[in-house]
Protein backbone atom coordinates (compact mmCIF):
# COMPACT_ATOMS: atom_id res chain seq x y z
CA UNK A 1 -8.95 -2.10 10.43
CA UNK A 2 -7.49 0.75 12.08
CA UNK A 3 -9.22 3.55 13.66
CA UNK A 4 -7.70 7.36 13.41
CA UNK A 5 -9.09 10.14 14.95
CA UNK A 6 -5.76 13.05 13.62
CA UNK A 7 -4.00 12.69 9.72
CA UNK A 8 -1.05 13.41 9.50
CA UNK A 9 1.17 14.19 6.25
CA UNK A 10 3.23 10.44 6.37
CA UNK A 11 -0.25 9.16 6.24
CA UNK A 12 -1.08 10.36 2.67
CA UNK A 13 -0.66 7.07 0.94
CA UNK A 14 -3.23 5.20 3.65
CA UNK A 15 -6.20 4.37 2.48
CA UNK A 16 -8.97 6.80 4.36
CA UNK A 17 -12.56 5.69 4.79
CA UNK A 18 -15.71 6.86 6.70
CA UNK A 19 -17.31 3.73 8.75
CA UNK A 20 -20.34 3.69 6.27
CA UNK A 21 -17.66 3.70 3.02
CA UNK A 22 -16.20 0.47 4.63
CA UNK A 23 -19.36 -1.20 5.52
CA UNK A 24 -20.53 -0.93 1.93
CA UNK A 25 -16.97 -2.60 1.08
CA UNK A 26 -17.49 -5.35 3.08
CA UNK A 27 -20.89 -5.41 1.72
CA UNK A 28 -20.12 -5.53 -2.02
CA UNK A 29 -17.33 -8.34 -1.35
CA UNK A 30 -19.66 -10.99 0.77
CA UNK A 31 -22.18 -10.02 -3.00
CA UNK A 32 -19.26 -10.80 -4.91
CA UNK A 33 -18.18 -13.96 -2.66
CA UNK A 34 -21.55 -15.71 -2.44
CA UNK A 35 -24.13 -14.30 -5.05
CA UNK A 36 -21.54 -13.50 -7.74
CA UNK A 37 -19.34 -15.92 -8.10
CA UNK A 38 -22.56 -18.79 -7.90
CA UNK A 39 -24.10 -16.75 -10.83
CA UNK A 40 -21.11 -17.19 -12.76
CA UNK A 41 -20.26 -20.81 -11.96
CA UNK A 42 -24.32 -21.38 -13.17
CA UNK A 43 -23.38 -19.12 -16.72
CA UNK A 44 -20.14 -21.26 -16.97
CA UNK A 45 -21.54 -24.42 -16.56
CA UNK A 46 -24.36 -23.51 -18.90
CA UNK A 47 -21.89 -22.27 -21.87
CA UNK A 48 -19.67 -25.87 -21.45
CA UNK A 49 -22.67 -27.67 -21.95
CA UNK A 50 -23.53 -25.95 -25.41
CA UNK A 51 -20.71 -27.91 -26.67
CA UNK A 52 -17.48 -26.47 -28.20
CA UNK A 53 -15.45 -23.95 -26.25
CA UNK A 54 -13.25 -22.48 -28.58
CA UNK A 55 -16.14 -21.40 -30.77
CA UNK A 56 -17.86 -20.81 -27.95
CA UNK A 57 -19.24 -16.81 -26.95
CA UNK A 58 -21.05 -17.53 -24.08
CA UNK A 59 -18.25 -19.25 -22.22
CA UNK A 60 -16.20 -16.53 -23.24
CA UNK A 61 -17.91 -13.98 -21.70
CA UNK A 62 -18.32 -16.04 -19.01
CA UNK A 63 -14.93 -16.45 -18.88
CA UNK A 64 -13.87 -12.83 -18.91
CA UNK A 65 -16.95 -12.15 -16.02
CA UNK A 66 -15.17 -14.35 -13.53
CA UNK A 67 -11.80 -12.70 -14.55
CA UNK A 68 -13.08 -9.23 -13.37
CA UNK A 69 -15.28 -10.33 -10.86
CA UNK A 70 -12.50 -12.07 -8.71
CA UNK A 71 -10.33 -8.83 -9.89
CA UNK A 72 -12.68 -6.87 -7.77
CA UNK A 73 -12.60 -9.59 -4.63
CA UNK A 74 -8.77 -9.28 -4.45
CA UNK A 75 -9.02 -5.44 -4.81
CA UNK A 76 -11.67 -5.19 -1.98
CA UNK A 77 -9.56 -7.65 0.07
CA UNK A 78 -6.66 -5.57 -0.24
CA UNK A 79 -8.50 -2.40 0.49
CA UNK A 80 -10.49 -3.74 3.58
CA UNK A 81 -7.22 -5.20 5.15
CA UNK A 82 -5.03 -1.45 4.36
CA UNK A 83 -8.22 0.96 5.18
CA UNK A 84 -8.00 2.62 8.47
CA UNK A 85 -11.50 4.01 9.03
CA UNK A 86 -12.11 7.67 9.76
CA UNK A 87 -13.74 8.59 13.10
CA UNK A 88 -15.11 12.12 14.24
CA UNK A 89 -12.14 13.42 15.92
CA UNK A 90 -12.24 16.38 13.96
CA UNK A 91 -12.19 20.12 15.74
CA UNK A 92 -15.45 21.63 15.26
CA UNK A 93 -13.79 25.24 13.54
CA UNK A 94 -11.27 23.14 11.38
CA UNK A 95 -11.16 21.81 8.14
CA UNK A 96 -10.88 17.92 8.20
CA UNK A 97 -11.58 14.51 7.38
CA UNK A 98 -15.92 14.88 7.19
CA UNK A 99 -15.29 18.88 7.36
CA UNK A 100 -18.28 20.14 5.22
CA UNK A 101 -16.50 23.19 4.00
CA UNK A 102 -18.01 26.34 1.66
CA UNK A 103 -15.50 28.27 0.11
CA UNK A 104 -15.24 31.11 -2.41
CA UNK A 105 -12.80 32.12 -5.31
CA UNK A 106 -11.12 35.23 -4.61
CA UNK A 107 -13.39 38.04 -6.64
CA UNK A 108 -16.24 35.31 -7.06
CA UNK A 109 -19.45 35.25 -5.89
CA UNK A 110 -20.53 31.72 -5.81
CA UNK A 111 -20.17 29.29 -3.14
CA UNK A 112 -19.10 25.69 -3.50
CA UNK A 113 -20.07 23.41 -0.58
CA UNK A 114 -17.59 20.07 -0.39
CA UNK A 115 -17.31 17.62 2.39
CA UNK A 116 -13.83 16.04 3.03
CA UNK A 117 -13.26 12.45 2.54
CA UNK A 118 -10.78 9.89 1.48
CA UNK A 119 -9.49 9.30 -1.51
CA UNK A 120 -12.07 6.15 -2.07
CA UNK A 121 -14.91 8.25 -1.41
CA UNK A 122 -14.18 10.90 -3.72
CA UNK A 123 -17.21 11.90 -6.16
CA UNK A 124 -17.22 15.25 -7.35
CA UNK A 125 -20.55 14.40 -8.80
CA UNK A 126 -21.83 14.62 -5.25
CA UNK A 127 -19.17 17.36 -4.43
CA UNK A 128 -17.26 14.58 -2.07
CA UNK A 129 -13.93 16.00 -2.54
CA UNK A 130 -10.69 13.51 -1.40
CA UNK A 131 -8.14 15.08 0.99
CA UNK A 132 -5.31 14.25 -1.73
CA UNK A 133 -6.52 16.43 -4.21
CA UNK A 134 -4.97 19.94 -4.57
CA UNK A 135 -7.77 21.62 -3.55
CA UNK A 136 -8.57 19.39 -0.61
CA UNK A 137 -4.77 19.37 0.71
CA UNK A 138 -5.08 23.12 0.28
CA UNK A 139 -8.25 23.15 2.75
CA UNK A 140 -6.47 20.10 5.33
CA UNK A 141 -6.16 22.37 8.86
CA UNK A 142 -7.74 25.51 7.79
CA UNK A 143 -10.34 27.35 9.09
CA UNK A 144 -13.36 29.93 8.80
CA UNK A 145 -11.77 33.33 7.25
CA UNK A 146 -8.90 31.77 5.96
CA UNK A 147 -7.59 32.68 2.33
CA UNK A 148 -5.42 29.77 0.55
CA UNK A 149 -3.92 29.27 -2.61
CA UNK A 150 -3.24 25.97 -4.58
CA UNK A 151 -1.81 25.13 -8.16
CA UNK A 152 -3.43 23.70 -10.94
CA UNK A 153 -3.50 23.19 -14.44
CA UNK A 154 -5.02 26.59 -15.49
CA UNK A 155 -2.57 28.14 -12.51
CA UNK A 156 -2.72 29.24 -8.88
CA UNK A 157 -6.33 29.57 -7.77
CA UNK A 158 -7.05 31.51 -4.32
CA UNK A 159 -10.29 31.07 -1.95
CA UNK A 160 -11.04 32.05 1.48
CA UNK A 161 -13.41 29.73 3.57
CA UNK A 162 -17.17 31.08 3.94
CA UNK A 163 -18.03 28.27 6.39
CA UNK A 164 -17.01 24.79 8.69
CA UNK A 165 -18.93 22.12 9.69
């Protein structure tokens, strides 16, 4: 666990994580270590004692529990031992990692608020946008007034910035 207050570009393919993102990791792996995995050794040995296993649809699913369950461990271990974890080093008037930033198409009207986070943080739903997407590398280092333009699919979009925080 590594603590990084700048980004840099070479840094893209780190794994990027606000302190409450990686407590909830850590959190949803000690679940998966003690309360999970006894659940599913009670299920298994439940579905061997129905008798055969072949014919058997408990134990299967069981089976195929356990598989993704200890799936997700190894993915969490792997994630908590690569993550460096994101402190506020950020300047105040500049776009970065926990930026909340409102920007506007050119010729639009509306506003879209996002705040800046790592790529395992990313939920549009809750307009948590990751650094590595086009639009958030477009907004990396910018800053109140500036206009930017980034591809995508439909073509290259422009915005200016309404607001940092």
């Amino acid at each position: 666990m590594l603590a990084y207050n700048a980004i840099t570009m070479t840094d893209a393919q780190d794994i990027f994580v606000s302190q409450e993102k990686f407590d909830d990791m850590v959190k949803e792996l000690e679940h998966l270590k003690t309360v999970r995995r006894t659940e599913i050794a009670k299920n298994l040995e439940y579905a061997r004692s129905l008798g055969d296993l072949s014919e058997n649809a408990e134990y299967q699913e069981a089976r195929d529990l356990q598989a993704a369950t200890e799936e997700r461990v190894k993915k969490l271990e792997d994630l908590i031992k690569n993550t460096k974890i994101l402190t506020d080093g950020k300047k105040k008037d500049e776009v970065g990692f926990g930026s909340k930033v409102s920007i506007k198409k050119d010729g639009g009207a509306e506003v879209h608020e996002y705040t800046i986070v790592g790529s395992e943080e990313a939920d549009m739903r809750i307009k948590k946008l990751s650094h590595m997407s086009p639009l958030g590398a477009a907004l990396m280092g910018k800053k109140k007034g500036d206009v930017f333009s980034f591809e995508t699919p439909a073509g290259k979009q422009t915005y200016s910035i309404e607001k940092v925080d």
